[in-house]
PDB file of N, CA and C in Angstrom:
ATOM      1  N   UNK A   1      69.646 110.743 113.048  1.00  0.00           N
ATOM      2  CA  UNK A   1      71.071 110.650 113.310  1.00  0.00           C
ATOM      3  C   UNK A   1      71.562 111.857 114.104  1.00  0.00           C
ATOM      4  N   UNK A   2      70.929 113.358 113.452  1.00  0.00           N
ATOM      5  CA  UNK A   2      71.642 114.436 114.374  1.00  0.00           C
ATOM      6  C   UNK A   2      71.180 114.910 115.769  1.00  0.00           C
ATOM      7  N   UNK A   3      69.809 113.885 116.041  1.00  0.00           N
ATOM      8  CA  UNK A   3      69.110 113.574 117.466  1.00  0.00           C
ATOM      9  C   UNK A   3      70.293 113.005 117.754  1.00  0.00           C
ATOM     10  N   UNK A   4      70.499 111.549 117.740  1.00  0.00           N
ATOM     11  CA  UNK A   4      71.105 110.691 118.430  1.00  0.00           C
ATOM     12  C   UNK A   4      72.638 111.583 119.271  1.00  0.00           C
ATOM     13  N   UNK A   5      73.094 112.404 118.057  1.00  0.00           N
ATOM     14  CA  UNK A   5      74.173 112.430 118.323  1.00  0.00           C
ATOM     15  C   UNK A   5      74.203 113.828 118.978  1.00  0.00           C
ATOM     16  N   UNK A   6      73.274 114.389 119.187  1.00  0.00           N
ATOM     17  CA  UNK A   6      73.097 115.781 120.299  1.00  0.00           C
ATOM     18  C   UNK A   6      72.772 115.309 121.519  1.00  0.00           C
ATOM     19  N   UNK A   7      72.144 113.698 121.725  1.00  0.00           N
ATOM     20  CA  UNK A   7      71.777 113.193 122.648  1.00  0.00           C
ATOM     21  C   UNK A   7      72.792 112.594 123.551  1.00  0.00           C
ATOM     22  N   UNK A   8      73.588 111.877 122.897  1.00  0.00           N
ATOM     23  CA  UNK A   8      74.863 111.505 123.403  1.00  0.00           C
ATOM     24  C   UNK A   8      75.754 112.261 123.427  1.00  0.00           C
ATOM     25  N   UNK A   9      76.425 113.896 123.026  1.00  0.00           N
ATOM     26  CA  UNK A   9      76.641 114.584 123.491  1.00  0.00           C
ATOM     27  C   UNK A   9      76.226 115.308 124.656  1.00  0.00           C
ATOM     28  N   UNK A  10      74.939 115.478 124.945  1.00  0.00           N
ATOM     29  CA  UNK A  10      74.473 115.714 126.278  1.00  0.00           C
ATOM     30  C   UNK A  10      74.903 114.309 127.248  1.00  0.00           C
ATOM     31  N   UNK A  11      74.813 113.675 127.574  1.00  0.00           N
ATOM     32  CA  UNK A  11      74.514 112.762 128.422  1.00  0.00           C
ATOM     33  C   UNK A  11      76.031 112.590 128.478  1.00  0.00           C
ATOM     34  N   UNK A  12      77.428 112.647 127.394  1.00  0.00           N
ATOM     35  CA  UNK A  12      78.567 112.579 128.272  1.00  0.00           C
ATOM     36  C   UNK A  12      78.894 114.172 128.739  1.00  0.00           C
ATOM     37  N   UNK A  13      78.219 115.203 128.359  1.00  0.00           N
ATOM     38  CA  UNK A  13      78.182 116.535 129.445  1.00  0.00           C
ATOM     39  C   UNK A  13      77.619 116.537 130.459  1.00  0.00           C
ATOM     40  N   UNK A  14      76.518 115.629 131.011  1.00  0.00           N
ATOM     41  CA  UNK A  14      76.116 115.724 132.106  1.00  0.00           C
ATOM     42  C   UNK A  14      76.760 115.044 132.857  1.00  0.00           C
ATOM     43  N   UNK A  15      77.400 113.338 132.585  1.00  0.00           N
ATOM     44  CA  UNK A  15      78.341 112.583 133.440  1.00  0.00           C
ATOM     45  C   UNK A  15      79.789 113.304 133.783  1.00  0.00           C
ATOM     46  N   UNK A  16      80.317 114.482 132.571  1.00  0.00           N
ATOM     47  CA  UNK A  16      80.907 115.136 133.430  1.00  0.00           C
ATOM     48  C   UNK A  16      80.491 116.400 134.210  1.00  0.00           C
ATOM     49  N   UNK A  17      79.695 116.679 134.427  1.00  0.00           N
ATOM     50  CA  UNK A  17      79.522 117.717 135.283  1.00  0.00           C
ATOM     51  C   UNK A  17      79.140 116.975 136.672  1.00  0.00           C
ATOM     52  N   UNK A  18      79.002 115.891 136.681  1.00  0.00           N
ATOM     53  CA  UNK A  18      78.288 115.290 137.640  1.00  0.00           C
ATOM     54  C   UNK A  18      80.016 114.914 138.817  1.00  0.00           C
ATOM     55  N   UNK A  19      80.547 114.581 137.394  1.00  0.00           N
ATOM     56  CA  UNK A  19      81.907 113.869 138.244  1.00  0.00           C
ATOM     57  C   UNK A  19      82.396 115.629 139.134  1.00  0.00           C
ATOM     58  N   UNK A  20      82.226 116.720 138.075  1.00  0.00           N
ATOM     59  CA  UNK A  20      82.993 117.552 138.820  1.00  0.00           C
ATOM     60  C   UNK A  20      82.469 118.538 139.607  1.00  0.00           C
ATOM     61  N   UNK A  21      80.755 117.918 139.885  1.00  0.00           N
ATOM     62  CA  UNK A  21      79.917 118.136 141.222  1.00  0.00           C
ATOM     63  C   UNK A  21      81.197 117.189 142.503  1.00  0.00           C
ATOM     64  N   UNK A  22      81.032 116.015 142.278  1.00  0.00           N
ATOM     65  CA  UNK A  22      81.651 115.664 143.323  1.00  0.00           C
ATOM     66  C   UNK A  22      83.479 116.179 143.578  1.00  0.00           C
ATOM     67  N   UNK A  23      84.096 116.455 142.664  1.00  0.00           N
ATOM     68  CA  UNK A  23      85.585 117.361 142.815  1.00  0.00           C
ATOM     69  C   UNK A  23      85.500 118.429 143.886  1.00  0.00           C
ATOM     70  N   UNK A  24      84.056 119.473 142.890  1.00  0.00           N
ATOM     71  CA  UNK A  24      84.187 120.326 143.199  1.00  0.00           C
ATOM     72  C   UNK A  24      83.660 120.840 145.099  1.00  0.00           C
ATOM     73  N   UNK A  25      83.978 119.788 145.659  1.00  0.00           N
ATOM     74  CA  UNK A  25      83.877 119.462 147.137  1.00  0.00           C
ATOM     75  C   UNK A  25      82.712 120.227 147.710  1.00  0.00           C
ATOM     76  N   UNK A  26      81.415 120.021 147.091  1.00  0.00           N
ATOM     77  CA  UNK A  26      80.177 121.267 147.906  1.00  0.00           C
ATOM     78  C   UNK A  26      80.414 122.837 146.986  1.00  0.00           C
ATOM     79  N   UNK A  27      80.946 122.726 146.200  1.00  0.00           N
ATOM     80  CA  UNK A  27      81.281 124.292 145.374  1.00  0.00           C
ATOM     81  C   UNK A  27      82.459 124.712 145.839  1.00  0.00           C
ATOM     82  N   UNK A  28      83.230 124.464 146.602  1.00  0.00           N
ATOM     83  CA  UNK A  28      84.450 124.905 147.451  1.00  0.00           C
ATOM     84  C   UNK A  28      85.239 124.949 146.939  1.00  0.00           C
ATOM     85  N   UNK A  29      85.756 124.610 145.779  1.00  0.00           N
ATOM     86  CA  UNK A  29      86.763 124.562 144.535  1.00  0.00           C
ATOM     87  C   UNK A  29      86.097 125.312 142.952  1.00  0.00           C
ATOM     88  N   UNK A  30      87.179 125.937 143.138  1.00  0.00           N
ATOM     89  CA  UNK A  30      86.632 127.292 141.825  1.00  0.00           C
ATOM     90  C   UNK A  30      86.233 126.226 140.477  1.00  0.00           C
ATOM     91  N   UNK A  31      87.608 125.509 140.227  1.00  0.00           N
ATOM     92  CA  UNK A  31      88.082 125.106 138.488  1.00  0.00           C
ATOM     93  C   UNK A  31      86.795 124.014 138.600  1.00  0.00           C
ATOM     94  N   UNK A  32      86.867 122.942 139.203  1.00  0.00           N
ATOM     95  CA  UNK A  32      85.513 122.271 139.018  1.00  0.00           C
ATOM     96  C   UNK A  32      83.787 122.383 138.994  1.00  0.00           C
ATOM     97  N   UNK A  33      83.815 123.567 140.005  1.00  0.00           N
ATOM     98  CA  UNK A  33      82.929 123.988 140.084  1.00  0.00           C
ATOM     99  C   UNK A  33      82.095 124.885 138.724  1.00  0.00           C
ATOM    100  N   UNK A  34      83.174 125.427 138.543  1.00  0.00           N
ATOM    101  CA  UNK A  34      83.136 125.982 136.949  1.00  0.00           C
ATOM    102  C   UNK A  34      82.603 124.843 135.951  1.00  0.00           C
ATOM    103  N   UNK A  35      83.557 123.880 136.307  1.00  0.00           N
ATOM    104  CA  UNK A  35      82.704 122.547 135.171  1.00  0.00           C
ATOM    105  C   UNK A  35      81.542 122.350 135.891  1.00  0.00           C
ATOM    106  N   UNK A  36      81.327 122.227 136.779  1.00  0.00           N
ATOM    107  CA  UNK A  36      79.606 122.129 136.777  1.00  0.00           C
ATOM    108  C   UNK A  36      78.898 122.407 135.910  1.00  0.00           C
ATOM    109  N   UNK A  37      79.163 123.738 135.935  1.00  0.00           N
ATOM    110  CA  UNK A  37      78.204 124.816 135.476  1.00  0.00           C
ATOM    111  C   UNK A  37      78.335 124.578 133.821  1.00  0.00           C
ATOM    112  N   UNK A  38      79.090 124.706 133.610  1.00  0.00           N
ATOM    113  CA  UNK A  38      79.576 124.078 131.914  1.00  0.00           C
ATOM    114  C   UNK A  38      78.667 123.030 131.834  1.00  0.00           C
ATOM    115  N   UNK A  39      79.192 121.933 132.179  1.00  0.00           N
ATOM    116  CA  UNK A  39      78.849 120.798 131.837  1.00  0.00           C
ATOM    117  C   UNK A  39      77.261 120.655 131.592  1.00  0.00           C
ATOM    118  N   UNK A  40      76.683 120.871 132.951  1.00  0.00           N
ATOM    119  CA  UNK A  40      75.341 121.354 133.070  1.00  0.00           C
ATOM    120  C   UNK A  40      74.843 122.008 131.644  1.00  0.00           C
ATOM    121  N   UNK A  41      75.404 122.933 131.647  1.00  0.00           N
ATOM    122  CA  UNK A  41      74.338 124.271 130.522  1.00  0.00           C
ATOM    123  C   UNK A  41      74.498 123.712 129.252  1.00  0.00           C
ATOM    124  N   UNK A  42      76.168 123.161 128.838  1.00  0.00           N
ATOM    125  CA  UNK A  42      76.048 122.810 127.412  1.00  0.00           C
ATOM    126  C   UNK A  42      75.022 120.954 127.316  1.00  0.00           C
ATOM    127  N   UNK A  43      75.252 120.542 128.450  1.00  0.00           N
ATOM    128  CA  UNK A  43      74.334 119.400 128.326  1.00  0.00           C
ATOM    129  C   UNK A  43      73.177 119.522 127.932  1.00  0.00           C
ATOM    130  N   UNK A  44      72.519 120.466 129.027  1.00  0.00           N
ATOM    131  CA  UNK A  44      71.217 120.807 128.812  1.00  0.00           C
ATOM    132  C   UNK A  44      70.646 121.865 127.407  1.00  0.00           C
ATOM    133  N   UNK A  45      71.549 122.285 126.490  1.00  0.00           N
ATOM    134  CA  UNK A  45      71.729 122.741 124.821  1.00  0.00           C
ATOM    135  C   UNK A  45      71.732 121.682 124.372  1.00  0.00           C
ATOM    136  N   UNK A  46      72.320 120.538 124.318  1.00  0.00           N
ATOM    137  CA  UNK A  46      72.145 119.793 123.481  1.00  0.00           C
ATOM    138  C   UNK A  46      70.812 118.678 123.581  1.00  0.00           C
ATOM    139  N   UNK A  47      70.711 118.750 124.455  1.00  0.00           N
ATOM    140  CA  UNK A  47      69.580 118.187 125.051  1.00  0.00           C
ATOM    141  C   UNK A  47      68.648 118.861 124.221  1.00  0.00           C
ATOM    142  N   UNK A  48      68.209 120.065 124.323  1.00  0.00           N
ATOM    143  CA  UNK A  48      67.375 120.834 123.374  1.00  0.00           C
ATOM    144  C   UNK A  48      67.360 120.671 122.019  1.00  0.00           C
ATOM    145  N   UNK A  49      68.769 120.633 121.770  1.00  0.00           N
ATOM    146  CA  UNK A  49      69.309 120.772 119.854  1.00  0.00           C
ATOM    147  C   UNK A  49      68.490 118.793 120.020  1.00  0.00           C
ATOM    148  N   UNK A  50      68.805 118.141 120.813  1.00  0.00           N
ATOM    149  CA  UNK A  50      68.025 116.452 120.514  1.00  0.00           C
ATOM    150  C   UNK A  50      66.575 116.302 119.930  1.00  0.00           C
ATOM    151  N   UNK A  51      66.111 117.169 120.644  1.00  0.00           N
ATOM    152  CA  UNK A  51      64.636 117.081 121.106  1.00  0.00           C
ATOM    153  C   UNK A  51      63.806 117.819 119.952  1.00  0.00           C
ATOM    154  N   UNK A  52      64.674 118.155 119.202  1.00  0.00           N
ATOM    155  CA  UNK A  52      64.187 118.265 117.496  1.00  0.00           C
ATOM    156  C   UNK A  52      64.078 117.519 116.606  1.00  0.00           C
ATOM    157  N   UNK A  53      64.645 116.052 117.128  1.00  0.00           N
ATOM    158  CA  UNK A  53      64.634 115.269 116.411  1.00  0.00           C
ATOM    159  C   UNK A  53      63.825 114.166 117.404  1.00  0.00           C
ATOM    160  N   UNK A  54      63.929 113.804 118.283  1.00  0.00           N
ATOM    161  CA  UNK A  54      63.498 112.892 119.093  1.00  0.00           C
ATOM    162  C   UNK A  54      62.405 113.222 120.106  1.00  0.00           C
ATOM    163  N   UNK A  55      61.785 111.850 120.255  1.00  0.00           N
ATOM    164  CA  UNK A  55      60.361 112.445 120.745  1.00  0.00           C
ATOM    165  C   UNK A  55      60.889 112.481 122.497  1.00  0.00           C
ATOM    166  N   UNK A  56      60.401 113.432 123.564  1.00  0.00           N
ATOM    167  CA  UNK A  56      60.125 113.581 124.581  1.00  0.00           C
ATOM    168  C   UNK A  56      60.832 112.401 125.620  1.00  0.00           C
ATOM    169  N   UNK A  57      59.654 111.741 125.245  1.00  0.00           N
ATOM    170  CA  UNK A  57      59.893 110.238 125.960  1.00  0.00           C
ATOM    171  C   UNK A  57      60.886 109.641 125.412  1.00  0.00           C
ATOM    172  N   UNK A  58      61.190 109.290 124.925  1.00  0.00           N
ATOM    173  CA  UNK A  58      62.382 108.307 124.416  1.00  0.00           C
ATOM    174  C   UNK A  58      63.610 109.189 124.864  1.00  0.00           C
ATOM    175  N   UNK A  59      63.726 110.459 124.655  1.00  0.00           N
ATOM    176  CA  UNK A  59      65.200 111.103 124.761  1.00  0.00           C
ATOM    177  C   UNK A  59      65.340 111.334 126.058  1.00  0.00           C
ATOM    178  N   UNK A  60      64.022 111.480 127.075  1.00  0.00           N
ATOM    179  CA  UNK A  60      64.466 112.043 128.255  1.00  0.00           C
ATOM    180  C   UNK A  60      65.097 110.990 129.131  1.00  0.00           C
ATOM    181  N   UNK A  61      64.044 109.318 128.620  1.00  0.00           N
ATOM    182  CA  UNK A  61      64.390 108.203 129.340  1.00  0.00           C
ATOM    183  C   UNK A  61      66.035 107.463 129.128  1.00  0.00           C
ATOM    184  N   UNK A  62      66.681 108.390 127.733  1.00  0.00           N
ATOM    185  CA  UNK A  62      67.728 107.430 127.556  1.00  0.00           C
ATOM    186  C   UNK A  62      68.738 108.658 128.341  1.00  0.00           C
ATOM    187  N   UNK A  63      68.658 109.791 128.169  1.00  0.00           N
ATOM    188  CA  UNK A  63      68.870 110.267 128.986  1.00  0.00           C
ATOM    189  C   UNK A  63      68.944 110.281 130.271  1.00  0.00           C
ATOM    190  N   UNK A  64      68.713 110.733 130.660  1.00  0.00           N
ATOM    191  CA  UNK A  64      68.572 109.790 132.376  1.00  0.00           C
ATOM    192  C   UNK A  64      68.896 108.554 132.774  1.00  0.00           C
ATOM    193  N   UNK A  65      68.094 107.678 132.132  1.00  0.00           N
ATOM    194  CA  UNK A  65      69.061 106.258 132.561  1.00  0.00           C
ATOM    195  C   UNK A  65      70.303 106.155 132.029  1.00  0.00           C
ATOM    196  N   UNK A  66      70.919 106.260 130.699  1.00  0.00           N
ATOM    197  CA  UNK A  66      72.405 106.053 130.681  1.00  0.00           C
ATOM    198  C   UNK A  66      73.412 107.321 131.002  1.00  0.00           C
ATOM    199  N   UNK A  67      72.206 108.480 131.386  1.00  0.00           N
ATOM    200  CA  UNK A  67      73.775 109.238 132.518  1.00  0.00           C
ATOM    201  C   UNK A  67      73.409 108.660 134.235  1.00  0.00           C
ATOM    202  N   UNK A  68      72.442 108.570 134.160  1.00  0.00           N
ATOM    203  CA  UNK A  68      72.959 107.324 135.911  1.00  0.00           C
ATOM    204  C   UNK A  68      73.745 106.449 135.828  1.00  0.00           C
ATOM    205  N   UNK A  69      73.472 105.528 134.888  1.00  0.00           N
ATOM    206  CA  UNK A  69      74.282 104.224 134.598  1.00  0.00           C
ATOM    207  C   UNK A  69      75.804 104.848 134.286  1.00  0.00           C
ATOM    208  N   UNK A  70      76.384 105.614 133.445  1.00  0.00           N
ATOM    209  CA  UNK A  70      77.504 106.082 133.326  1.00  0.00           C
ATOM    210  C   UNK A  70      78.059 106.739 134.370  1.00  0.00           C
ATOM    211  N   UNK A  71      77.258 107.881 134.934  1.00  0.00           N
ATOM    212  CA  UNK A  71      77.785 108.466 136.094  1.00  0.00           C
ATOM    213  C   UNK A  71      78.042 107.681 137.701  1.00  0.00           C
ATOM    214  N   UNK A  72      77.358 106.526 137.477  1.00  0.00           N
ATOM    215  CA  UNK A  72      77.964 105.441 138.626  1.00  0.00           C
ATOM    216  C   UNK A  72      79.055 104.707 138.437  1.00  0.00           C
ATOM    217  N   UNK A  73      79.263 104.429 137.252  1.00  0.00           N
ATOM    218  CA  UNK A  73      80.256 103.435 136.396  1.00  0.00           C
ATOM    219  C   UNK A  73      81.255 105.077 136.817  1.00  0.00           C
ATOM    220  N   UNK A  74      81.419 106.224 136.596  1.00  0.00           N
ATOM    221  CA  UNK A  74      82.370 107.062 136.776  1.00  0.00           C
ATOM    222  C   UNK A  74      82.887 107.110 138.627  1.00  0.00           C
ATOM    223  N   UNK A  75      81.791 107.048 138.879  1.00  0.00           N
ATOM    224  CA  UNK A  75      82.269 106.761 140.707  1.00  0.00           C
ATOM    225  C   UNK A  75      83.117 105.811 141.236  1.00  0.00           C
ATOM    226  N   UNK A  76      82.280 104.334 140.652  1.00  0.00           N
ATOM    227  CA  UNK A  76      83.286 103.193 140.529  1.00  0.00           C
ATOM    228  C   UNK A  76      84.864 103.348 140.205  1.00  0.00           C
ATOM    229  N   UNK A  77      84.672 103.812 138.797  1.00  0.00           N
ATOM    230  CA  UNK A  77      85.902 103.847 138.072  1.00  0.00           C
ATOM    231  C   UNK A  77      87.105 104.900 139.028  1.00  0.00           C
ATOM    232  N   UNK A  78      86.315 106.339 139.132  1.00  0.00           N
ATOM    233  CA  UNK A  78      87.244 107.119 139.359  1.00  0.00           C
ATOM    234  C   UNK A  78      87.712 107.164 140.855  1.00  0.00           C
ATOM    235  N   UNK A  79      86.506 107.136 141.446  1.00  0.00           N
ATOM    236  CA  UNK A  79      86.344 107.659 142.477  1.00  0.00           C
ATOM    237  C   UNK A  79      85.893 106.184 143.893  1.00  0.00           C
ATOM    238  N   UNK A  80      86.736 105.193 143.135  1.00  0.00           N
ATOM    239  CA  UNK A  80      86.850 104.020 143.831  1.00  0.00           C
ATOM    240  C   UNK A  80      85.582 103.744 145.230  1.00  0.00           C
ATOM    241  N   UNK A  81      84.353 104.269 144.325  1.00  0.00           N
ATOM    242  CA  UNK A  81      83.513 103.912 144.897  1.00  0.00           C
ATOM    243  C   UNK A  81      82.943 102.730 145.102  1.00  0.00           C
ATOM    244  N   UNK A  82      82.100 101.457 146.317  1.00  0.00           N
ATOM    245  CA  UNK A  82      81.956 100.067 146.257  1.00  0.00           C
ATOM    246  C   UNK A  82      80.732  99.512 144.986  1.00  0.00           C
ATOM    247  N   UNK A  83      81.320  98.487 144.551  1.00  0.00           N
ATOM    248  CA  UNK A  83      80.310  97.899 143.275  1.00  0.00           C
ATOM    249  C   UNK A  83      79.829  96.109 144.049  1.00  0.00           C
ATOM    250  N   UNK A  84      78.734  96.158 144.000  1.00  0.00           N
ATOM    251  CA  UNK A  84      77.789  94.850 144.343  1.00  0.00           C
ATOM    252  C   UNK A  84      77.336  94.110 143.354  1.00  0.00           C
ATOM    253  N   UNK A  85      76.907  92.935 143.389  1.00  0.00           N
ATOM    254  CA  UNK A  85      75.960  92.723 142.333  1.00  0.00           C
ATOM    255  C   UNK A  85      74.738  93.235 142.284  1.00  0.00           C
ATOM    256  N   UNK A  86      73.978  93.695 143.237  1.00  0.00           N
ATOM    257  CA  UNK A  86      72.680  94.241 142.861  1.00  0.00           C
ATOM    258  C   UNK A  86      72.912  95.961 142.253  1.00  0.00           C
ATOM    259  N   UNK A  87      74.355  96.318 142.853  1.00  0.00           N
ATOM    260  CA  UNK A  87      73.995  97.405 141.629  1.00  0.00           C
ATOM    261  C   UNK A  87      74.792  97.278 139.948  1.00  0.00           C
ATOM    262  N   UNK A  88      75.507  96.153 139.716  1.00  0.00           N
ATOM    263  CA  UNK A  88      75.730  95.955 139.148  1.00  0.00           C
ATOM    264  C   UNK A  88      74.608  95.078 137.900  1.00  0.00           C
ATOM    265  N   UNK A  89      73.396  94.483 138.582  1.00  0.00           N
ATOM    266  CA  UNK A  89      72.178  94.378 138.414  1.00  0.00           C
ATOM    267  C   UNK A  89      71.246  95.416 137.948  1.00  0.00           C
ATOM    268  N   UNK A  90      71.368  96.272 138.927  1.00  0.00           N
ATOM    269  CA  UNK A  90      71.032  97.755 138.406  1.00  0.00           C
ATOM    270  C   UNK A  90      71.184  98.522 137.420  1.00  0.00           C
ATOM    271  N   UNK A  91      72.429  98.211 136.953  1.00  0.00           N
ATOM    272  CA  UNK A  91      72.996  99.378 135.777  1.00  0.00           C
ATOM    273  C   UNK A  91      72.613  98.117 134.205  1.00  0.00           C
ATOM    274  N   UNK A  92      72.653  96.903 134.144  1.00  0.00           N
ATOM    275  CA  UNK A  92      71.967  96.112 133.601  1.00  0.00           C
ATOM    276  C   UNK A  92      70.511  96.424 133.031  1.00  0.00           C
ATOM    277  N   UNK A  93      70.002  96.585 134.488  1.00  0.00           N
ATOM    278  CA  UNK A  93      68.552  96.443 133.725  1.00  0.00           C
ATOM    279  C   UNK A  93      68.395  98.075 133.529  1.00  0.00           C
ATOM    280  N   UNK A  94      68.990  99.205 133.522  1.00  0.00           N
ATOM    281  CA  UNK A  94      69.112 100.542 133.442  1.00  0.00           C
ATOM    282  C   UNK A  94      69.155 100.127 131.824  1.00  0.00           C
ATOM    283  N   UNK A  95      70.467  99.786 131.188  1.00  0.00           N
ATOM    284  CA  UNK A  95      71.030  99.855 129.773  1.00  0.00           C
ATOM    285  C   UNK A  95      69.654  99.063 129.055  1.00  0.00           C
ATOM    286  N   UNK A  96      69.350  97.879 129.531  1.00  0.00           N
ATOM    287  CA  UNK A  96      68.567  97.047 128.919  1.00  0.00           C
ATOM    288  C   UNK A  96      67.150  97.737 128.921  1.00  0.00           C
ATOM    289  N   UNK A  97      66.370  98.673 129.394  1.00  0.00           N
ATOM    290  CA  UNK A  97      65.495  99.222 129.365  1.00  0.00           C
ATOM    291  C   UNK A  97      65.629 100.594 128.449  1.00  0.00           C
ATOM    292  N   UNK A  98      67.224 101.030 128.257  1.00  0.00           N
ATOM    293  CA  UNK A  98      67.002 102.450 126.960  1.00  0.00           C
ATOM    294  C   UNK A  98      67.292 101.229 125.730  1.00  0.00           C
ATOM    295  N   UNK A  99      67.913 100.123 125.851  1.00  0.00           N
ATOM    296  CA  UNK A  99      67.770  99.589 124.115  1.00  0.00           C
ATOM    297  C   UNK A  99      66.707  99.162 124.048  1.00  0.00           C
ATOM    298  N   UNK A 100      65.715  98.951 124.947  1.00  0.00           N
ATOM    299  CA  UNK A 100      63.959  98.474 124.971  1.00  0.00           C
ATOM    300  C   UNK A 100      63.382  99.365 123.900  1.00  0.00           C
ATOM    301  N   UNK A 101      63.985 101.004 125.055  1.00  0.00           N
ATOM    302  CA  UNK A 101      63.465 101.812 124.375  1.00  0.00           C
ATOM    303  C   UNK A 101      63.383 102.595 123.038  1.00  0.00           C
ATOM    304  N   UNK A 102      64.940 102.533 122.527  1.00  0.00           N
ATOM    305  CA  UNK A 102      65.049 102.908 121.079  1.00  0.00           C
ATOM    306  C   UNK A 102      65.067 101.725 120.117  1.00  0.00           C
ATOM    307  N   UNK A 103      64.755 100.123 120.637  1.00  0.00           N
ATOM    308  CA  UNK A 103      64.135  99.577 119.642  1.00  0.00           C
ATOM    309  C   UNK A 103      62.818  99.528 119.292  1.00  0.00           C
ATOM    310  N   UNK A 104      61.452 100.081 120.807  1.00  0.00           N
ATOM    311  CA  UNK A 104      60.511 100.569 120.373  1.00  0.00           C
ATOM    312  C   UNK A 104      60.128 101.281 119.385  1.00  0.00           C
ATOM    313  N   UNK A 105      61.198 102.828 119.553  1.00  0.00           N
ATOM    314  CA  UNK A 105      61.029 103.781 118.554  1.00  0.00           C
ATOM    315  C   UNK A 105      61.662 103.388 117.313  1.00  0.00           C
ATOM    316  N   UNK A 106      62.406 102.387 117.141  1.00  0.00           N
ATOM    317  CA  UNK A 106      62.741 102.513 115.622  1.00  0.00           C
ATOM    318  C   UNK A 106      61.085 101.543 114.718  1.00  0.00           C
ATOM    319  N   UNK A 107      60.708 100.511 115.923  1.00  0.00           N
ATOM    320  CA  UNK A 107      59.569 100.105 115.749  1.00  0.00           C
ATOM    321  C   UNK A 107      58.305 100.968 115.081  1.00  0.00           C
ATOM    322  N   UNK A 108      58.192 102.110 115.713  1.00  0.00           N
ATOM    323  CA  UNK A 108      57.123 102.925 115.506  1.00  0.00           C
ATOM    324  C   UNK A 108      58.029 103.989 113.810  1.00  0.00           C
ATOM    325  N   UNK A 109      58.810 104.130 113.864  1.00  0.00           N
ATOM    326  CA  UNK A 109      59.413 104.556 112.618  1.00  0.00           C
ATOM    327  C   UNK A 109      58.998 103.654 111.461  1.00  0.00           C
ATOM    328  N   UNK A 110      59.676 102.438 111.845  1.00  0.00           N
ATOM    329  CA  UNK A 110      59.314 101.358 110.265  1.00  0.00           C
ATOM    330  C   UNK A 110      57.425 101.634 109.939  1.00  0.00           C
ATOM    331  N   UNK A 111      57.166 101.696 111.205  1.00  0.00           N
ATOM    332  CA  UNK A 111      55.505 101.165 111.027  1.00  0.00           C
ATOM    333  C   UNK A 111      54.658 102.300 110.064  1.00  0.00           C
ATOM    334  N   UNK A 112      55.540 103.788 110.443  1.00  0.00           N
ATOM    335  CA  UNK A 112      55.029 104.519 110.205  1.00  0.00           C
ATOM    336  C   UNK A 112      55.723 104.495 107.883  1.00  0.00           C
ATOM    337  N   UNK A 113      56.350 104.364 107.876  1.00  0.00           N
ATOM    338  CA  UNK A 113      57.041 103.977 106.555  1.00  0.00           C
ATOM    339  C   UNK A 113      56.543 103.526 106.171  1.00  0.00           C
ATOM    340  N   UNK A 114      55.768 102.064 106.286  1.00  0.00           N
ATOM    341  CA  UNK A 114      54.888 101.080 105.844  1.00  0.00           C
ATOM    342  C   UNK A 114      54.025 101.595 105.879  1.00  0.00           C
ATOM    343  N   UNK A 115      53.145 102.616 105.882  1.00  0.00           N
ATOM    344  CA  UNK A 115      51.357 102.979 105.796  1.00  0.00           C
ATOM    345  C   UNK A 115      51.294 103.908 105.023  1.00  0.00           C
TER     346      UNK A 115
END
């Protein structure tokens, strides 16, 4: 549980640092740019504080895919960027491949309970 939830604390610190990569116009703007750097470092802490609980693979992949998938959905949203169906396809099979993945691992949990 205190994986999960260091994990998903990272991953909405990285979707915002990501949004205020793009604010922060190339670094050219102090206040966002500052969130970069925030966003970034405490992401990447919790990311660490995760990875005490969760194995490697599983945290890095849900990681990564649902801050792409979120941080595009933030472009869309905010930053009235264009949405298609193939990337709307995209962010689909993005989500559908981390619940692949943490129903694997809860898989390998039960299995390990049972022996």
């Amino acid at each position: 549980m205190k994986g999960s939830l260091f994990l998903t604390a990272a991953i909405i610190l990285e979707v915002f640092g990501s949004a205020m990569l793009k604010i922060s116009e190339g670094f050219t703007v102090f206040w966002p740019s500052l969130g970069v750097v925030i966003g970034y470092a405490v992401s990447f802490f919790y990311f660490g504080l995760a990875l005490k609980y969760l194995p490697l693979s599983t945290a890095y992949a849900v990681w990564a895919g649902m801050g792409t998938a979120l941080t595009a959905l933030v472009g869309i949203v905010l930053f009235h960027e264009d949405i298609s169906i193939f990337k709307t396809i995209a962010f689909l099979t993005i989500i559908a491949g981390v619940v692949i993945l943490n129903k694997s691992k809860e898989k390998v949990v039960q299995e390990e309970i049972t022996e």
